[in-house]
N, C-alpha and C. Protein backbone atom coordinates (compact mmCIF):
# COMPACT_ATOMS: atom_id res chain seq x y z
N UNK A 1 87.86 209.72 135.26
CA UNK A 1 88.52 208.77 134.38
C UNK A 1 88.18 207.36 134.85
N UNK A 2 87.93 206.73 134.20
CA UNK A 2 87.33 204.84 134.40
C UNK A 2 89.15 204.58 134.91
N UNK A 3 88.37 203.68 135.68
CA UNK A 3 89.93 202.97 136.45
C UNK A 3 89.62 201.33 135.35
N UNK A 4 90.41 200.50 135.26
CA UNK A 4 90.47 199.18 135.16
C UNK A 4 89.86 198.12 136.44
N UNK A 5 89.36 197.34 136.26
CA UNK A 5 89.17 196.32 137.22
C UNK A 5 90.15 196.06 138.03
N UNK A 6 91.00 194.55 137.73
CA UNK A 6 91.97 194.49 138.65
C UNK A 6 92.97 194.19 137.91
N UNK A 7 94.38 194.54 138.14
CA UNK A 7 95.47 194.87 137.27
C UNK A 7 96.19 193.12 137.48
N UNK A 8 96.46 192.93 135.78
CA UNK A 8 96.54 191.00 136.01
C UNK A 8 97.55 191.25 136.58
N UNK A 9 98.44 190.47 136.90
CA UNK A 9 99.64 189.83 137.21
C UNK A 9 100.89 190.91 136.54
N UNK A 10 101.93 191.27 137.00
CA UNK A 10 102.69 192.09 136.49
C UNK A 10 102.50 193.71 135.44
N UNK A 11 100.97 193.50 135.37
CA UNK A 11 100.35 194.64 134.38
C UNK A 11 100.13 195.79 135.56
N UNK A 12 100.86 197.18 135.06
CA UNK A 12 100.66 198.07 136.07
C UNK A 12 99.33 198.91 135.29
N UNK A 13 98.33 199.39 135.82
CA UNK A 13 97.32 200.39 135.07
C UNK A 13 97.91 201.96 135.12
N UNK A 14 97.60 202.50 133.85
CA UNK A 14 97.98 203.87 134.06
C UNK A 14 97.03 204.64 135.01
N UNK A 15 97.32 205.70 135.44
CA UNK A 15 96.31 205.97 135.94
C UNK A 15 96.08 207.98 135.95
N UNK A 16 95.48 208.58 135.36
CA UNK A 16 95.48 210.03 135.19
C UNK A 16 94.56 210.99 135.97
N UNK A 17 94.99 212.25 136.46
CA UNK A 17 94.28 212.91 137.29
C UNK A 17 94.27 215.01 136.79
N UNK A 18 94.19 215.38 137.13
CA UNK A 18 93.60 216.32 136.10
C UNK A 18 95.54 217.14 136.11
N UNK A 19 96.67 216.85 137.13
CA UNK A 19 97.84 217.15 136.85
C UNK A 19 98.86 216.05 136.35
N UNK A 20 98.73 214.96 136.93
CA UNK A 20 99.33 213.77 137.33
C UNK A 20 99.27 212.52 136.01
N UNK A 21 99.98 212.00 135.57
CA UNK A 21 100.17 210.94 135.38
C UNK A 21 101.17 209.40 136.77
N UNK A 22 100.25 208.45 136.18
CA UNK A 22 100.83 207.56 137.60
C UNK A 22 101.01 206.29 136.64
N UNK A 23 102.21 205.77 136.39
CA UNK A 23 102.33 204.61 135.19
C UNK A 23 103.07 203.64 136.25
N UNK A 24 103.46 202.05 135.36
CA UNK A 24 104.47 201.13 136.23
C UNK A 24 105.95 201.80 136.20
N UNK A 25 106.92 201.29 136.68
CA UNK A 25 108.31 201.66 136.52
C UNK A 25 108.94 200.94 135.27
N UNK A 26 109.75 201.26 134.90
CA UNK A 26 110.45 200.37 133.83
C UNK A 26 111.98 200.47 134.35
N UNK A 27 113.13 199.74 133.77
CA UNK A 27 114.64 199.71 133.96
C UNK A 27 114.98 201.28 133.96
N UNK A 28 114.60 202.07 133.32
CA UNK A 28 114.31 202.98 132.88
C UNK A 28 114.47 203.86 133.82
N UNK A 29 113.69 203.94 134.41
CA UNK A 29 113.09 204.71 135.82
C UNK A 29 114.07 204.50 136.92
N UNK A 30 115.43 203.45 136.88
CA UNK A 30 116.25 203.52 137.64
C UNK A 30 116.88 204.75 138.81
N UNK A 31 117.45 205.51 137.15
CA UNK A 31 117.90 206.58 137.72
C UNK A 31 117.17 207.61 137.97
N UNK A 32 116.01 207.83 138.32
CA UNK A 32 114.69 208.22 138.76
C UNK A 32 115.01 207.98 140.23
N UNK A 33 114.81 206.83 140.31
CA UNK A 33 114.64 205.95 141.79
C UNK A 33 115.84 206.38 142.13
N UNK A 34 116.88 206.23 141.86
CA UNK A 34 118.16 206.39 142.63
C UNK A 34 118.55 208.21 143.06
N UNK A 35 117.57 208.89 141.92
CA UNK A 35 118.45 210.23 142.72
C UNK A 35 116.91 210.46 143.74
N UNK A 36 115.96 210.17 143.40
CA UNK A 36 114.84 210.41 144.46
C UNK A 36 115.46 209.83 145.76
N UNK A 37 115.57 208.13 145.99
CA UNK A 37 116.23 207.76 147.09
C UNK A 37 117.13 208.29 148.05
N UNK A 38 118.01 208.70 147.20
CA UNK A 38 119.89 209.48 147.11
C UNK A 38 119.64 210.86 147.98
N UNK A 39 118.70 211.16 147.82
CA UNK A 39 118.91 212.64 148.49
C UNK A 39 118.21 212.38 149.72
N UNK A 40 118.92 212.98 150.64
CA UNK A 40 118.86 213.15 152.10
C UNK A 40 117.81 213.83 152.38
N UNK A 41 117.24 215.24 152.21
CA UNK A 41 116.03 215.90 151.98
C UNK A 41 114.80 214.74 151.74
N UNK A 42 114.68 213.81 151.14
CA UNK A 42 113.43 212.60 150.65
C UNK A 42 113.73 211.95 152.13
N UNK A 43 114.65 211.28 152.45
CA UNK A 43 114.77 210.10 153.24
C UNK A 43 114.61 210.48 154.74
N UNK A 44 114.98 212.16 154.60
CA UNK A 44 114.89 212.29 156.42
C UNK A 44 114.34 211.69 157.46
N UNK A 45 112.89 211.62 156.76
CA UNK A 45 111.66 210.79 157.89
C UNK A 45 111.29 209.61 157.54
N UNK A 46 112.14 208.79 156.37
CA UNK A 46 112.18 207.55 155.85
C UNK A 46 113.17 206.71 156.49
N UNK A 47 114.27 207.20 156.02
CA UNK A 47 115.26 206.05 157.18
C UNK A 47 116.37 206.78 157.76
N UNK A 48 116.41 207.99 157.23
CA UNK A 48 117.04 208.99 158.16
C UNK A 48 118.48 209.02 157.47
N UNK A 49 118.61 208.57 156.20
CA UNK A 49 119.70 208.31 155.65
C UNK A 49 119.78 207.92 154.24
N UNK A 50 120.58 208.76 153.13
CA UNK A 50 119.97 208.13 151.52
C UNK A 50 120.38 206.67 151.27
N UNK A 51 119.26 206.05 150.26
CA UNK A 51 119.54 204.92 150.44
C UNK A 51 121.06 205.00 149.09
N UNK A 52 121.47 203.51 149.22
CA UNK A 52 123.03 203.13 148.18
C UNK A 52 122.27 202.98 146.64
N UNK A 53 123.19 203.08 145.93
CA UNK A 53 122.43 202.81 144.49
C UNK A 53 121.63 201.13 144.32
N UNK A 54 122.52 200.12 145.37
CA UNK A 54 122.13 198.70 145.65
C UNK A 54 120.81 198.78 146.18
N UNK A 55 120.30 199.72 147.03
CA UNK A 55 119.41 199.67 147.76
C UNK A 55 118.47 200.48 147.06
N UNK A 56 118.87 201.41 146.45
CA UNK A 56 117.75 201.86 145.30
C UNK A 56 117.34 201.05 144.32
N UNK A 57 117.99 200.13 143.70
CA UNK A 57 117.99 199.17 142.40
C UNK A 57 116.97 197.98 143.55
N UNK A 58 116.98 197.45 144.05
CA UNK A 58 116.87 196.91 144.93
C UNK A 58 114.70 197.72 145.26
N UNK A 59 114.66 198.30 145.18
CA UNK A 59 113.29 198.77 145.72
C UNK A 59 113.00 199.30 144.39
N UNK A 60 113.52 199.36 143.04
CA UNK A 60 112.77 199.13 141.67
C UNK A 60 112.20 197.88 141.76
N UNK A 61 112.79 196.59 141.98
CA UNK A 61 112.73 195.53 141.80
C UNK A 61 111.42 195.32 142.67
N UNK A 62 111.26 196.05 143.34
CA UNK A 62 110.59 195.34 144.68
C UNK A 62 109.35 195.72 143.96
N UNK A 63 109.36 197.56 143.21
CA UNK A 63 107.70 197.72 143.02
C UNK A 63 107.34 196.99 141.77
N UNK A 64 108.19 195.78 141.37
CA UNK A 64 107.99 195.42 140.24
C UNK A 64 107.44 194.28 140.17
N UNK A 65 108.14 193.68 141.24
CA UNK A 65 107.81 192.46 142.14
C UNK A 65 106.09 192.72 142.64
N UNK A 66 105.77 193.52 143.08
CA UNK A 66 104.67 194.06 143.90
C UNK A 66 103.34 193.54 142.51
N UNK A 67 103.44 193.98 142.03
CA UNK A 67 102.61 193.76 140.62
C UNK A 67 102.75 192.92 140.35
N UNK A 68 103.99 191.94 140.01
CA UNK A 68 103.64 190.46 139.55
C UNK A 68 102.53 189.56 140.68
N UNK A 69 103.00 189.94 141.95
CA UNK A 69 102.77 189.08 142.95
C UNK A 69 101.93 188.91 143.83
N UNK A 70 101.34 190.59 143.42
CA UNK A 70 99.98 191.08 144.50
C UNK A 70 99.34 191.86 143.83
N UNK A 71 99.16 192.02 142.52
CA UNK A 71 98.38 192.74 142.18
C UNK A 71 98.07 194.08 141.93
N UNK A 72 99.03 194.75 143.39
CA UNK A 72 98.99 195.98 143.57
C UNK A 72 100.20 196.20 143.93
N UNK A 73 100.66 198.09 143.91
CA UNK A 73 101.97 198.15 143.76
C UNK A 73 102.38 199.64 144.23
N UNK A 74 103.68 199.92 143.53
CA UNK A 74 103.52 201.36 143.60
C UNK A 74 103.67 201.56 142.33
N UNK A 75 103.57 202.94 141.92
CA UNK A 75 103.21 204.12 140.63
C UNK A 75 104.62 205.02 140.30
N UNK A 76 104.90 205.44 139.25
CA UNK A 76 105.75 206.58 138.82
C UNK A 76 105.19 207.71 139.00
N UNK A 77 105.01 208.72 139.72
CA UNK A 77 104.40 209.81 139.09
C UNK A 77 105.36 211.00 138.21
N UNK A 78 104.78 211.37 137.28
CA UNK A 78 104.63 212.18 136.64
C UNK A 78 104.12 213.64 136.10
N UNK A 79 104.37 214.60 136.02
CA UNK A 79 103.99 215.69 135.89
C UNK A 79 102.95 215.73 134.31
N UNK A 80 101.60 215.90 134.07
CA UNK A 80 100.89 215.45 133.15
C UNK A 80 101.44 216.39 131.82
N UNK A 81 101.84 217.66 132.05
CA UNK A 81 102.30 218.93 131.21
C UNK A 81 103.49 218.46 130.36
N UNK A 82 104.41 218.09 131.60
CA UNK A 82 105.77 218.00 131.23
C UNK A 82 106.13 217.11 131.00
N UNK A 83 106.01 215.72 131.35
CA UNK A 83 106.48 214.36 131.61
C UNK A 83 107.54 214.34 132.81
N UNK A 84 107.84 215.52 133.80
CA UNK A 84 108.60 215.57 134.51
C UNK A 84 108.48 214.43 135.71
N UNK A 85 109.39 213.34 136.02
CA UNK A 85 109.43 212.43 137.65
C UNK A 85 109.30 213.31 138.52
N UNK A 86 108.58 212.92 138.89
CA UNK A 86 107.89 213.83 140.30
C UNK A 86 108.20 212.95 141.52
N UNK A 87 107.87 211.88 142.33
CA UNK A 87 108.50 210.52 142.61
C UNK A 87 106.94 209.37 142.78
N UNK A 88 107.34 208.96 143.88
CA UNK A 88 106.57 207.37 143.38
C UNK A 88 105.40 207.01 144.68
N UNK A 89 104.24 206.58 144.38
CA UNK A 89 103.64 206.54 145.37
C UNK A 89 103.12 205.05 144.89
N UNK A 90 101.99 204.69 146.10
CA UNK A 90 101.13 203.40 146.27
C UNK A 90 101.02 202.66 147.48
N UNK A 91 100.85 201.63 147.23
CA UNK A 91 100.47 200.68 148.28
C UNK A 91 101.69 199.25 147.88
N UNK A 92 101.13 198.15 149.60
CA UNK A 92 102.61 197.59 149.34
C UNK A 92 102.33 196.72 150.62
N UNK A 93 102.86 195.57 150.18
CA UNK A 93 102.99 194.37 151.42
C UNK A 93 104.91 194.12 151.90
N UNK A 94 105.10 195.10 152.50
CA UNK A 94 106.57 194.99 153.20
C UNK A 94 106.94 193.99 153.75
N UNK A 95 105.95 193.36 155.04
CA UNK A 95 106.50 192.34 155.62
C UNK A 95 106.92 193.17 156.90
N UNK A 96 106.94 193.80 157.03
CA UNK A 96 107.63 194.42 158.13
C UNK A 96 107.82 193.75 159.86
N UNK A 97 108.60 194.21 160.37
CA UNK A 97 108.81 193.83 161.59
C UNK A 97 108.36 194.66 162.42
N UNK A 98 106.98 195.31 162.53
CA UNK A 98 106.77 196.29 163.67
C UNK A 98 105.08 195.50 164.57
N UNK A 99 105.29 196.15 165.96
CA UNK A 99 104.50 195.92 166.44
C UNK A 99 103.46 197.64 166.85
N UNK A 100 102.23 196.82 166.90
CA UNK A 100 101.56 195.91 166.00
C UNK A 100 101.44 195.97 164.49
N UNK A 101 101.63 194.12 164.66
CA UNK A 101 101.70 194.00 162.68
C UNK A 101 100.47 194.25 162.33
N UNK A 102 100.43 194.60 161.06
CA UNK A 102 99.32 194.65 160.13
C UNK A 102 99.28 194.03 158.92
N UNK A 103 99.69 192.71 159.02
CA UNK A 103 99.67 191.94 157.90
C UNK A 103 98.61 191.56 157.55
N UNK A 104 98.47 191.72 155.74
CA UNK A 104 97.01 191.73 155.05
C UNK A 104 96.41 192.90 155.15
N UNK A 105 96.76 194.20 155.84
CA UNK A 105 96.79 195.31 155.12
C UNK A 105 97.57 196.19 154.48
N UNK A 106 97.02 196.55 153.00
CA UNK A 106 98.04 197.18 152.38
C UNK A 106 98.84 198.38 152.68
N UNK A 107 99.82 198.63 153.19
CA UNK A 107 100.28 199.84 153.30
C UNK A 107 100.90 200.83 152.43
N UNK A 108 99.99 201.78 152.41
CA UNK A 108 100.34 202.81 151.73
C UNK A 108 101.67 203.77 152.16
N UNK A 109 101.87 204.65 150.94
CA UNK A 109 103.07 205.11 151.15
C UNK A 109 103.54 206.02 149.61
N UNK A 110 104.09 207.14 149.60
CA UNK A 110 104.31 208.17 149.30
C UNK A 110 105.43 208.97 149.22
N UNK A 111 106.02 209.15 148.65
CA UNK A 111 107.56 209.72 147.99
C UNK A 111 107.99 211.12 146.55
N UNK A 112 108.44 211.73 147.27
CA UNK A 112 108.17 212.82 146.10
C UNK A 112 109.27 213.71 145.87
N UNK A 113 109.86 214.01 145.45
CA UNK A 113 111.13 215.29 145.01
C UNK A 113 110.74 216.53 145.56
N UNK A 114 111.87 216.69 146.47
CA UNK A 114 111.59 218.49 147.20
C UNK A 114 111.42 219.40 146.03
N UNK A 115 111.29 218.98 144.54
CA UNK A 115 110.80 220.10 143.47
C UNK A 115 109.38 220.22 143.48
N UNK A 116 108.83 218.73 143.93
CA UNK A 116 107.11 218.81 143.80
C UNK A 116 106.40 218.55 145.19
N UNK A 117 107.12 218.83 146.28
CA UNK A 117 106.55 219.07 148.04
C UNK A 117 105.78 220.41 147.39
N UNK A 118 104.64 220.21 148.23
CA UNK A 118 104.00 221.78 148.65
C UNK A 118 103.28 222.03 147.66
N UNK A 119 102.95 221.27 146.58
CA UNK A 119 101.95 221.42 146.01
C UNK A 119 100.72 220.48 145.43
N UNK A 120 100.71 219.39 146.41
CA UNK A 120 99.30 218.86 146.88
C UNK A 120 99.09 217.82 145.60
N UNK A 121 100.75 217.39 144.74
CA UNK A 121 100.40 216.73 144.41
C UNK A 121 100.57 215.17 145.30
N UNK A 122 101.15 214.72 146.36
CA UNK A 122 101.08 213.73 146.82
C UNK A 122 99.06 213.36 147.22
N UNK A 123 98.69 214.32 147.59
CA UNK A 123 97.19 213.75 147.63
C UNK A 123 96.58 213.65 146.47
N UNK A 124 96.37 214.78 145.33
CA UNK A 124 96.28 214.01 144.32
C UNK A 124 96.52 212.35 143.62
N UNK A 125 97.70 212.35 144.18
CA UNK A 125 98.22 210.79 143.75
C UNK A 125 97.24 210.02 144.26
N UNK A 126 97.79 210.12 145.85
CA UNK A 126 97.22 208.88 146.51
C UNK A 126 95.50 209.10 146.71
N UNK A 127 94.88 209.92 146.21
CA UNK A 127 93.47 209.77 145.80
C UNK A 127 93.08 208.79 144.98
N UNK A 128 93.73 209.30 143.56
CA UNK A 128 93.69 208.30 142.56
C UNK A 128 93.98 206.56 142.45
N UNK A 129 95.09 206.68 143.56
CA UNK A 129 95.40 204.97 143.81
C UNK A 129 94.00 204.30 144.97
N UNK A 130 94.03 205.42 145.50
CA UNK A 130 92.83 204.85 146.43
C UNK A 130 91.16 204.84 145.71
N UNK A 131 91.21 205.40 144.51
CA UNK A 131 89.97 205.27 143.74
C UNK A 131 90.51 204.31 142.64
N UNK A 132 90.96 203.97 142.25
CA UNK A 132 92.19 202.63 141.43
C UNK A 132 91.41 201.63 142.65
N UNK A 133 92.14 201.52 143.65
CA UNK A 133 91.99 200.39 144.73
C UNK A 133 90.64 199.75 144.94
N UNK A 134 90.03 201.20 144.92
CA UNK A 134 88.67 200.93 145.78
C UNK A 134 87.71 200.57 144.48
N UNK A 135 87.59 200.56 143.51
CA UNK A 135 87.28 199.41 142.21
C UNK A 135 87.54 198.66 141.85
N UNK A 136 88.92 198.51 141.68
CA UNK A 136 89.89 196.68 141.25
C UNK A 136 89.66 196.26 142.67
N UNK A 137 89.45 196.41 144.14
CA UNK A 137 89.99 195.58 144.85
C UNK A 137 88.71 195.60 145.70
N UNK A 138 88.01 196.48 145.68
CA UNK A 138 87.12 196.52 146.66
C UNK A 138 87.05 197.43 148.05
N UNK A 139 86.32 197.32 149.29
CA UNK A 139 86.75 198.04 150.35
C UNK A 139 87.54 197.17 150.89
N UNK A 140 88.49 197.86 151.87
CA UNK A 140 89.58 197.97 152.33
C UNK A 140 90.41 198.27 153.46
N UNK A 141 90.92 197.44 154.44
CA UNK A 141 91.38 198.39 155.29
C UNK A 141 92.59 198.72 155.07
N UNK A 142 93.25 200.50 155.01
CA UNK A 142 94.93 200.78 154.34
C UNK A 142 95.48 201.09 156.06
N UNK A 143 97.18 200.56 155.95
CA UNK A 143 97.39 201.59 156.48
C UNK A 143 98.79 202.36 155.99
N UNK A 144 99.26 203.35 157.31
CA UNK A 144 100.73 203.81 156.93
C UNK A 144 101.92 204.05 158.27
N UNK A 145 102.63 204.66 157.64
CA UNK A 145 103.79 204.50 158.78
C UNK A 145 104.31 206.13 158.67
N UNK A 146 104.11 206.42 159.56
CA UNK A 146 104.62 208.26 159.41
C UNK A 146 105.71 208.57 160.37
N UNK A 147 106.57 209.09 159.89
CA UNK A 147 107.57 209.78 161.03
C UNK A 147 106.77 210.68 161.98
N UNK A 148 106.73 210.82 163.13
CA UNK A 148 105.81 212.49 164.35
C UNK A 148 106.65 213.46 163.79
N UNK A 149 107.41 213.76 163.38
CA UNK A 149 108.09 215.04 162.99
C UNK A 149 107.52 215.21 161.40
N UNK A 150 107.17 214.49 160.79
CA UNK A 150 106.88 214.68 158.99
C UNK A 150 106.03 215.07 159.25
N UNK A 151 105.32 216.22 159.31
CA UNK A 151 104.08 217.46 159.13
C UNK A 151 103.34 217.36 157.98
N UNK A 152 104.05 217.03 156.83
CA UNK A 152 103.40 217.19 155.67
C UNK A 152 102.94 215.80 155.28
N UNK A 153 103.59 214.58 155.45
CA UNK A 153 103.07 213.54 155.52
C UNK A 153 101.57 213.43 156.14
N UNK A 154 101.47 214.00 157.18
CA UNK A 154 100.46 213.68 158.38
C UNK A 154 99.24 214.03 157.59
N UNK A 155 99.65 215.18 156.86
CA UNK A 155 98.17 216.30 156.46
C UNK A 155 98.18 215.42 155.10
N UNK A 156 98.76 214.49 154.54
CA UNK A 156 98.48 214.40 153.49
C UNK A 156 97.71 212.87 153.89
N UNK A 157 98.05 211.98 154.77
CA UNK A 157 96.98 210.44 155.15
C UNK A 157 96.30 211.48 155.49
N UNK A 158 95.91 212.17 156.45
CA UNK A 158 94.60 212.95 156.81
C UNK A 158 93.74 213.46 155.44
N UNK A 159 93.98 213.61 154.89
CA UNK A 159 93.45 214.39 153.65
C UNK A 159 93.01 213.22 152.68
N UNK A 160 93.74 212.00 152.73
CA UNK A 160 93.13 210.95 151.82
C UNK A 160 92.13 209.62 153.00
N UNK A 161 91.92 209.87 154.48
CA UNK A 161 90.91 209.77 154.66
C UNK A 161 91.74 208.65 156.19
N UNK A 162 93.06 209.22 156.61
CA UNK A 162 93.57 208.31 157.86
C UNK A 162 93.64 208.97 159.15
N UNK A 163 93.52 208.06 159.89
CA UNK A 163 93.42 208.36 161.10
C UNK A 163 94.28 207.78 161.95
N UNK A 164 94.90 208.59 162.98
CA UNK A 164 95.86 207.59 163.99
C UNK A 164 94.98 206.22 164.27
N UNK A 165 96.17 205.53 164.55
CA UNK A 165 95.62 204.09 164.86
C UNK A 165 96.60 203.93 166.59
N UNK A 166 98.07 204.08 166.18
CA UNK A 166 98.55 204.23 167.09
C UNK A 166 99.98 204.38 167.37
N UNK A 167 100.99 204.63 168.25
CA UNK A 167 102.25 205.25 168.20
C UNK A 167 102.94 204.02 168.54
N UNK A 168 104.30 203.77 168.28
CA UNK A 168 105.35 202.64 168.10
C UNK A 168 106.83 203.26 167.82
N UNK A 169 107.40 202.50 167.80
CA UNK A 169 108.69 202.24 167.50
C UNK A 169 109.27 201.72 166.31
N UNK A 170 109.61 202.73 165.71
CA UNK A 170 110.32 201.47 164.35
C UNK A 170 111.51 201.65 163.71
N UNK A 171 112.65 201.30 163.49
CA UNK A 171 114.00 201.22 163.27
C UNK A 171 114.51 202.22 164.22
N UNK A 172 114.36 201.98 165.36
CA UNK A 172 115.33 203.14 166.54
C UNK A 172 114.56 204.34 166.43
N UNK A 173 113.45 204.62 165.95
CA UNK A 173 113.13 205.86 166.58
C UNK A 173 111.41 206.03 166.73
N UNK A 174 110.49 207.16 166.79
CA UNK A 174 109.41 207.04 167.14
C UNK A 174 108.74 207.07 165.86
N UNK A 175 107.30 206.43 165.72
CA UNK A 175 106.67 206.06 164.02
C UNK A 175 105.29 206.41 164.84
N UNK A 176 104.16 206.58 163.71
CA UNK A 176 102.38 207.03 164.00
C UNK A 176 102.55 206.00 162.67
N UNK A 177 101.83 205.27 163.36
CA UNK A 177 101.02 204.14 162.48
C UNK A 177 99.33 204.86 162.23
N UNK A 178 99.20 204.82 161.33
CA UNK A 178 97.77 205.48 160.64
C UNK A 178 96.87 205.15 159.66
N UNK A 179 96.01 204.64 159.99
CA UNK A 179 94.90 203.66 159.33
C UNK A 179 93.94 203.95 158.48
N UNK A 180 93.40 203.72 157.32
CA UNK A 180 92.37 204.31 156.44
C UNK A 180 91.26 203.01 156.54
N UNK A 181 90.29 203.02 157.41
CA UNK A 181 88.96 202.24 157.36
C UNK A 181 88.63 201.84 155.93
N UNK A 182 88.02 200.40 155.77
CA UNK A 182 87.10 200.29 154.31
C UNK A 182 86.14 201.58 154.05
N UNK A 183 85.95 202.15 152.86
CA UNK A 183 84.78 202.96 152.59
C UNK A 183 83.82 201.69 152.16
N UNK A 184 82.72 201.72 152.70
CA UNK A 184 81.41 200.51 152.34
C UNK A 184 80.40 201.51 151.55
C-alpha cells in the first residue's frame, strides 16, 4: 500500500495492512482510550497501575497534540474485518525524565487489548508505522522503553528491528531502553 509523504500538521494518514486498519483518534475514541487505559492487565508493565478517566482524556489529547505539533503520532488500531479497537500504537516525543535522554528520538510505543495480545498484531502495526515513517520522514534513529518482565513487548521491538541499547531506571522500577538504528 503507498504510504503518504509527510502527514501536514494535525492530518493523521490512514494507514492499512493486510489485517489492520491504523487511523487518527477522534473525541470519539475516548471511551476506547479509557477502557484500554482502565484495565490493569494493559498497564501492568506501563505504570503498574490503570490510568483515571483524567489521565486517559488527557493522553487522547496528547496523541492529538502529537500530529498537530510533530508531525508524527500515535494510530487507532483497528481490526480490518470488523472495525473492532484493538488499541493504539506509534511513535512520540514524551519529554521524558530518564537517563540517558534521548531527545530527538522518536519513541516508539505500543498498546493493545488482552482480546488482541498473541496474535502478532502489535508487529504488524508497528511495521506499518515504521514503513509510514521511513517514507514521510526518512531514516531514523527510534527508540523504546520496555518493562524486563514484558516478554511479549521484547519479541515484538525485536521483531520490528530493536536492539538493547541499555538498562535504567524509570518511575521506581527497572526499564530496557531499546533502540531501532536508521535503515540507510
Amino acid at each position: 500500500m503507498p504510504f503518504p509523504e509527510q502527514a501536514s500538521p494535525g492530518r493523521v494518514p490512514v494507514l492499512g495492512t493486510e489485517r489492520l486498519i491504523l487511523r487518527g483518534h477522534t473525541a470519539e475514541d475516548y471511551k476506547h482510550t479509557l477502557a484500554l487505559w482502565g484495565d490493569a492487565r494493559v498497564t501492568l508493565h506501563i505504570s503498574g497501575r490503570p490510568s483515571t478517566p483524567r489521565e486517559s482524556w488527557a493522553r487522547l489529547l496528547n496523541y492529538v497534540g502529537h500530529w498537530a505539533l510533530m508531525g508524527f503520532g500515535y494510530w487507532v488500531v483497528e481490526e480490518r474485518e470488523s472495525g473492532r479497537f484493538l488499541g493504539e500504537v506509534g511513535m512520540a516525543e514524551f519529554k521524558r525524565d530518564i537517563t540517558p535522554g534521548f531527545e530527538g528520538a522518536p519513541e516508539a510505543g505500543w498498546v493493545l487489548a488482552p482480546t488482541a495480545h498473541g496474535k502478532g498484531y502489535a508487529t504488524e502495526a508497528m511495521r506499518a508505522v515504521f514503513a509510514w515513517a521511513e517514507q514521510a520522514r526518512g531514516p531514523e534513529r527510534y527508540v523504546c522503553i520496555v518493562d524486563p518482565k514484558n516478554t511479549a513487548s521484547i519479541k515484538v521491538a525485536e521483531k520490528c528491528g530493536f536492539t538493547l541499547w541499555t538498562e535504567t531506571d524509570y518511575m521506581g522500577g527497572p526499564a530496557i531502553l531499546m533502540e531501532r538504528p536508521p535503515k540507510t
